[in-house]
N, C-alpha and C. Protein backbone atom coordinates (compact mmCIF):
# COMPACT_ATOMS: atom_id res chain seq x y z
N UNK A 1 22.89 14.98 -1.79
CA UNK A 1 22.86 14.10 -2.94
C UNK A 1 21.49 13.42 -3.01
N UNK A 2 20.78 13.61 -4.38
CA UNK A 2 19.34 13.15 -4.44
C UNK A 2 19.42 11.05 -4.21
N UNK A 3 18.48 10.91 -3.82
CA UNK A 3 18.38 9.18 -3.32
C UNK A 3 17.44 8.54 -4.19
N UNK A 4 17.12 7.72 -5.26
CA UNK A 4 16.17 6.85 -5.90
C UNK A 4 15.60 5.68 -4.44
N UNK A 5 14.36 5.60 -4.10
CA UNK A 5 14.13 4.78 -3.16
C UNK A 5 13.34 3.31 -4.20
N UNK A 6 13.88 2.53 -4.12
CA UNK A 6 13.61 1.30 -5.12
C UNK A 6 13.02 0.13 -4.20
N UNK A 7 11.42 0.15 -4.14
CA UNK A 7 10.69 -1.10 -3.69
C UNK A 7 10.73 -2.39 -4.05
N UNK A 8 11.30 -3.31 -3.34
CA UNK A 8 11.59 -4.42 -4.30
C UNK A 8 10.18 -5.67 -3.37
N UNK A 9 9.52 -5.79 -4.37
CA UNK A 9 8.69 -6.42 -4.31
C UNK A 9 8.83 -8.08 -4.42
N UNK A 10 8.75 -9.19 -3.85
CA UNK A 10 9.13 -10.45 -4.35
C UNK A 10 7.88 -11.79 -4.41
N UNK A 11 6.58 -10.83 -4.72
CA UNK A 11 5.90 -11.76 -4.79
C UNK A 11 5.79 -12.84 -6.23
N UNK A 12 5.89 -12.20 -7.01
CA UNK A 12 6.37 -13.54 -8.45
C UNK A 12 7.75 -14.11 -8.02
N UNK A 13 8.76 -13.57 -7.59
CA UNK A 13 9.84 -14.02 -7.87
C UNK A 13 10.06 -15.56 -6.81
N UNK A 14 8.61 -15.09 -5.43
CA UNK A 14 8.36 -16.57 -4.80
C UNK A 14 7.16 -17.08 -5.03
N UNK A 15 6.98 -16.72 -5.90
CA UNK A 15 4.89 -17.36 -6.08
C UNK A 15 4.42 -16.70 -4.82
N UNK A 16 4.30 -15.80 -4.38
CA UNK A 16 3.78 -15.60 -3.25
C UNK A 16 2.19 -14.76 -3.38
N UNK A 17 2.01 -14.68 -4.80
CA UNK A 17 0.78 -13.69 -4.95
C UNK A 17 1.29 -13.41 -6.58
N UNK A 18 0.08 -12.36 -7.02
CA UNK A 18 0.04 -11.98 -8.52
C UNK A 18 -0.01 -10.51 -8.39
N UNK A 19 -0.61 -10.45 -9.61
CA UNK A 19 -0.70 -9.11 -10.15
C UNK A 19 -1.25 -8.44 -8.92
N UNK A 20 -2.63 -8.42 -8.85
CA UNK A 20 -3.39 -7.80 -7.97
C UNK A 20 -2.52 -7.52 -6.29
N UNK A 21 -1.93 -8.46 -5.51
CA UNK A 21 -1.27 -7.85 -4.39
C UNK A 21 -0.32 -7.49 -4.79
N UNK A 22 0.48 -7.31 -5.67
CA UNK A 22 1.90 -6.99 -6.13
C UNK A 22 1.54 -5.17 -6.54
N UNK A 23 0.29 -4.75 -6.83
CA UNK A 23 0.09 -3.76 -7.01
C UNK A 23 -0.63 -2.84 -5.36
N UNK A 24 -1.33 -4.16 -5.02
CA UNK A 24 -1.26 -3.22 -3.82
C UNK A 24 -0.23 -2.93 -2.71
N UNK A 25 0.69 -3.83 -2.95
CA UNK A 25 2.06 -3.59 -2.53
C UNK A 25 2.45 -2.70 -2.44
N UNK A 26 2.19 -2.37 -3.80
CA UNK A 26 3.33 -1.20 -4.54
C UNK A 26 2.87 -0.28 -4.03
N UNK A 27 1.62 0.15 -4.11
CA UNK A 27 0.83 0.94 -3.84
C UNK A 27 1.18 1.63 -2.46
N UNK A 28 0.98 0.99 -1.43
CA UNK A 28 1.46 0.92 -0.13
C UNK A 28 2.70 1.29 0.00
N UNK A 29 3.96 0.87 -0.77
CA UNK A 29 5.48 1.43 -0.56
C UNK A 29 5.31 2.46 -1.01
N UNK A 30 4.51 3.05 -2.68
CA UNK A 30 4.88 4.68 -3.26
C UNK A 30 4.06 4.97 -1.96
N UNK A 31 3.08 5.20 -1.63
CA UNK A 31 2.79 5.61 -0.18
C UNK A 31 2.83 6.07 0.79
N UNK A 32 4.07 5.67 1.45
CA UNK A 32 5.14 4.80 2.28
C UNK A 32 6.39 6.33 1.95
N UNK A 33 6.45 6.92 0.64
CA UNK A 33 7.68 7.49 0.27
C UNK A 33 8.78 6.60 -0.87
N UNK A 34 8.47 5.42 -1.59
CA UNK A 34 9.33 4.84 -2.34
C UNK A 34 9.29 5.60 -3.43
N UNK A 35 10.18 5.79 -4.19
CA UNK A 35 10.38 6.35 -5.86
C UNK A 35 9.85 5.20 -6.88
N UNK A 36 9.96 3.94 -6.74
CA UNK A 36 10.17 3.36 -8.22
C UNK A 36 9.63 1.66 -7.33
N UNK A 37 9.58 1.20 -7.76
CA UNK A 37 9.16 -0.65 -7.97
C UNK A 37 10.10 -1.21 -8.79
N UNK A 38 10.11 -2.25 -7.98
CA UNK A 38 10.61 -3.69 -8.94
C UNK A 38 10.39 -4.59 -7.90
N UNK A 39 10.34 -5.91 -9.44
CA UNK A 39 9.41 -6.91 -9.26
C UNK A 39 9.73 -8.07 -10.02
N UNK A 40 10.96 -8.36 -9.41
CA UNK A 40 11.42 -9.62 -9.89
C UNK A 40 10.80 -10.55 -9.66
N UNK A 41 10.59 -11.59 -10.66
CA UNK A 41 10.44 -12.76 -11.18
C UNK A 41 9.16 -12.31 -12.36
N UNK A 42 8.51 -11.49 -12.52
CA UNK A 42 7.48 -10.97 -12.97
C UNK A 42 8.09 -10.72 -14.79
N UNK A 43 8.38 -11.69 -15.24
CA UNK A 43 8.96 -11.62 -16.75
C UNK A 43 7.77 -11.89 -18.17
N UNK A 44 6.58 -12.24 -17.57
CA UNK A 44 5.24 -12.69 -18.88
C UNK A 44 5.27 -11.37 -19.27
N UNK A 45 5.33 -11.39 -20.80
CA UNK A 45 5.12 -9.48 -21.46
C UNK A 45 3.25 -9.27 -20.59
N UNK A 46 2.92 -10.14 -20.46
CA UNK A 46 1.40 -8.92 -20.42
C UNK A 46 1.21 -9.34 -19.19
N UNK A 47 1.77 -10.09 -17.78
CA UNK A 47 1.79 -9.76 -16.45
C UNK A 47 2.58 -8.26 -16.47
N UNK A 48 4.34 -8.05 -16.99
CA UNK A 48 4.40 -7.01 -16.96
C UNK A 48 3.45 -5.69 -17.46
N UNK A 49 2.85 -5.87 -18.10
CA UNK A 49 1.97 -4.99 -19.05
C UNK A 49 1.31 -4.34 -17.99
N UNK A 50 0.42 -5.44 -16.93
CA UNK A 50 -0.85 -5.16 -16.04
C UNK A 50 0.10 -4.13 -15.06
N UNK A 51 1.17 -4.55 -14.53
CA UNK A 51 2.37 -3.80 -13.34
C UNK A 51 2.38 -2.44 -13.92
N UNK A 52 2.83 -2.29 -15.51
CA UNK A 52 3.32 -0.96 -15.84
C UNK A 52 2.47 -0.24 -15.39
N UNK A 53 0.80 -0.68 -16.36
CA UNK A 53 0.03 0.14 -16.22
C UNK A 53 -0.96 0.70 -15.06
N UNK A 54 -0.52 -0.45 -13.70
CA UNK A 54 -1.18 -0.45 -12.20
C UNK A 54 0.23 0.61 -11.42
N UNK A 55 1.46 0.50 -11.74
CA UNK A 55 2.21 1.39 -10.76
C UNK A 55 2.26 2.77 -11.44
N UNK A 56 2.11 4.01 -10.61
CA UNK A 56 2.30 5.14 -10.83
C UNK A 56 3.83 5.56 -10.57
N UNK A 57 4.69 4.48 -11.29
CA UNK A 57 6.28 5.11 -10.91
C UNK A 57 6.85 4.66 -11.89
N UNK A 58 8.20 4.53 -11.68
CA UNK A 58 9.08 4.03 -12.46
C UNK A 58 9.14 2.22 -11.79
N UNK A 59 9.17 1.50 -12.93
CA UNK A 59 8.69 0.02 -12.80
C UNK A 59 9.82 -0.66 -13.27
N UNK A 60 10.80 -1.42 -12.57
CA UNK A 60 11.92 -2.90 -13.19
C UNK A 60 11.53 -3.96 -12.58
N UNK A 61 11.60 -4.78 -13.98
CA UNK A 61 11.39 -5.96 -13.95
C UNK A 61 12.23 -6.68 -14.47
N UNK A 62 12.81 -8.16 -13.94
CA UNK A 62 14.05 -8.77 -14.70
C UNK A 62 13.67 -9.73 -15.77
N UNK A 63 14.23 -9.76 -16.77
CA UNK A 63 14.30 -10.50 -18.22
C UNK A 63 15.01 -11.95 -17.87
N UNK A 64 14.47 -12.75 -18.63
CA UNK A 64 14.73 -14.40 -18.18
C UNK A 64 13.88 -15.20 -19.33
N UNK A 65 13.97 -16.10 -19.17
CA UNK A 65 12.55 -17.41 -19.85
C UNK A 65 11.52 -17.15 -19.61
N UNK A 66 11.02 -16.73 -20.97
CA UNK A 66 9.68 -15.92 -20.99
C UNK A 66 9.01 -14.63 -21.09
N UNK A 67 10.32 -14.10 -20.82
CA UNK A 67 10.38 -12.17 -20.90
C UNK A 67 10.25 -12.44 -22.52
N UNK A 68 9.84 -10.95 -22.86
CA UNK A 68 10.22 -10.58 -24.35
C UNK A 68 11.84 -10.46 -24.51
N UNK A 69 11.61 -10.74 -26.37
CA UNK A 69 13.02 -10.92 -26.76
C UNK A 69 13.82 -9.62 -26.55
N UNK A 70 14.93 -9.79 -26.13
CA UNK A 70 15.71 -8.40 -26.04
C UNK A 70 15.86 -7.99 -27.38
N UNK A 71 15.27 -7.93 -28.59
CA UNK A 71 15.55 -7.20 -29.86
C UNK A 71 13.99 -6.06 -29.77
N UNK A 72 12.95 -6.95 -28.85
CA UNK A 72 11.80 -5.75 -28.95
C UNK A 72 11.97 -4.81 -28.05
N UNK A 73 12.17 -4.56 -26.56
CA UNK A 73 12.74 -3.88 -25.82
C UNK A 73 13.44 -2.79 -26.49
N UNK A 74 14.63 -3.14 -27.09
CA UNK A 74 15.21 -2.47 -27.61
C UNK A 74 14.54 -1.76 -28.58
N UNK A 75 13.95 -1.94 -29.52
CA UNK A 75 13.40 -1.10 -30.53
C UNK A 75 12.65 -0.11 -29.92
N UNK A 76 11.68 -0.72 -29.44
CA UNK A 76 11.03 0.12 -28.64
C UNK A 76 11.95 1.29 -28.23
N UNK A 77 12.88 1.14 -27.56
CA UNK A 77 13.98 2.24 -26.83
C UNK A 77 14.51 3.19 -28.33
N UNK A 78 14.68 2.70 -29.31
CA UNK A 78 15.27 3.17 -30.64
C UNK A 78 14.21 4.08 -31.05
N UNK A 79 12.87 3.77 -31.19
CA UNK A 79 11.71 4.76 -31.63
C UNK A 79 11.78 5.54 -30.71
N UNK A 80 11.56 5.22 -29.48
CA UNK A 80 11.26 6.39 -28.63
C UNK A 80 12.34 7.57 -28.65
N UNK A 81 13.55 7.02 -28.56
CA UNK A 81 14.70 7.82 -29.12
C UNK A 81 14.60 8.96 -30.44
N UNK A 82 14.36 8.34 -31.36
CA UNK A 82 14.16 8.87 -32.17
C UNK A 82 13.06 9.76 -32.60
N UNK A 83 11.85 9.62 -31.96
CA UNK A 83 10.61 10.22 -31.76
C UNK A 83 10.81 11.80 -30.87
N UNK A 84 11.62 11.22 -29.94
CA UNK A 84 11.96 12.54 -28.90
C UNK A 84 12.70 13.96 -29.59
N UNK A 85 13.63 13.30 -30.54
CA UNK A 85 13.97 14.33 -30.97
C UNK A 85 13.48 15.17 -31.87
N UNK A 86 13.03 15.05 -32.95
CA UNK A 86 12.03 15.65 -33.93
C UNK A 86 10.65 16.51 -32.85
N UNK A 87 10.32 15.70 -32.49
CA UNK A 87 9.55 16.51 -30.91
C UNK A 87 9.86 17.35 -30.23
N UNK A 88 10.92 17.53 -29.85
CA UNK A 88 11.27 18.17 -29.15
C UNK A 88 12.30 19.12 -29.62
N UNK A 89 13.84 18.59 -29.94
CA UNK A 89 14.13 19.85 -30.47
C UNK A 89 14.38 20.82 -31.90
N UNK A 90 13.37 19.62 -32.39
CA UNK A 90 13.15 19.69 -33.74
C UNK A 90 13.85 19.29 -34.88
N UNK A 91 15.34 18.37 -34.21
CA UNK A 91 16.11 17.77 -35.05
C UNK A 91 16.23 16.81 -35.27
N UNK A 92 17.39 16.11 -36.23
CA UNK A 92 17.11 14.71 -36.64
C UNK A 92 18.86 14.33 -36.39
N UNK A 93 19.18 14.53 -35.39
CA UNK A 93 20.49 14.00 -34.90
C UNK A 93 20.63 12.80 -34.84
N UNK A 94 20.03 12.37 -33.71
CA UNK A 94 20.00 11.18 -33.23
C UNK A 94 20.04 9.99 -33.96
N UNK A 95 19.52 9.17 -35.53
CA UNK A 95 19.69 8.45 -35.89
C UNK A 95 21.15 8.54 -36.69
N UNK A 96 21.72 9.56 -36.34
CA UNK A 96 23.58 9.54 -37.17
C UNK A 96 24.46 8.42 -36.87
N UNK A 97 24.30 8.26 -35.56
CA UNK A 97 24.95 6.92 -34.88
C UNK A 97 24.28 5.95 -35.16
N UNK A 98 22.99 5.80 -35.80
CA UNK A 98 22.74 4.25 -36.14
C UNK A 98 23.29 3.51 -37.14
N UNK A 99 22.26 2.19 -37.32
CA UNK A 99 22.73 1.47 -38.48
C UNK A 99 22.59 1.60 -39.93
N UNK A 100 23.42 1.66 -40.64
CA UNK A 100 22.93 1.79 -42.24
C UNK A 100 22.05 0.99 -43.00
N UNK A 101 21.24 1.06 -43.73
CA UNK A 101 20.15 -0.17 -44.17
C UNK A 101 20.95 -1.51 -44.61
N UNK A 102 22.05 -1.58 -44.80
CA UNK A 102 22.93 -2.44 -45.23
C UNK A 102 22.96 -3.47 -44.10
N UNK A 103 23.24 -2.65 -43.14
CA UNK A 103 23.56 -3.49 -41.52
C UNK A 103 22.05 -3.91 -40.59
N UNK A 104 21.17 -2.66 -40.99
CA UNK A 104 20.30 -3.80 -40.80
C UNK A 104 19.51 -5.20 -41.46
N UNK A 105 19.59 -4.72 -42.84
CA UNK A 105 18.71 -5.80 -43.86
C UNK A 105 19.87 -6.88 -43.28
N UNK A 106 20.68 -7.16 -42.93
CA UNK A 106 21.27 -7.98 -43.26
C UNK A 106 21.95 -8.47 -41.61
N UNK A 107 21.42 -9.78 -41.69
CA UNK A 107 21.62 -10.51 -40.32
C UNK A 107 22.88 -11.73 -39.95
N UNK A 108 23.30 -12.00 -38.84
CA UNK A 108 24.13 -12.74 -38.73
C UNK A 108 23.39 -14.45 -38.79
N UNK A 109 24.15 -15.32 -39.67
CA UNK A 109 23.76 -16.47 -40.43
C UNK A 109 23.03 -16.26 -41.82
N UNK A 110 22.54 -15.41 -42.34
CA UNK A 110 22.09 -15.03 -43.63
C UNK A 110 22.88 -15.44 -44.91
């Protein structure tokens, strides 16, 4: 059975250091044999930004006060979704299960 090896890094999550050792951290665990990073307490969109673009893996980080809003995340995940398929298998499936313009133009308290 294949194993995800997940580095959990805790220098934001104690003030213990920034960007810069948190990457050489990382660095050192993929290294080491780890699959992936994370790096809790590390929630500023563009501290995460510097992590994405310094780890060569798969990167989690936890959402809290100060993370981006969970409606951009998500979109983000919705384009990419939707991007993949036309790309790839040349169809347009994937937005069938979404929302109708009705449901989105239109918000809760409106």
């Amino acid at each position: 059975m294949p194993q995800f090896v997940h580095a959990r890094i805790d220098t934001f999550l104690r003030g213990a250091g920034g960007v810069d050792l948190t990457l050489e951290r990382a660095a050192a665990f993929l290294a080491a044999g780890a699959d992936g990073i994370f790096a809790p307490g590390a929630v500023d969109p563009e501290t995460v930004k510097q992590l994405a673009d310094g780890v060569d893996a798969p990167l989690n980080a936890m959402a809290g006060p100060g993370a981006l809003p969970v409606a951009e995340p998500a979109a983000h995940a919705l384009v990419r979704r939707a991007a993949r398929e036309p790309l790839g298998a040349g169809t347009y499936d994937a937005p069938a299960d979404g929302l109708d313009y009705g449901e989105l133009n239109t918000s809760p308290g409106r």
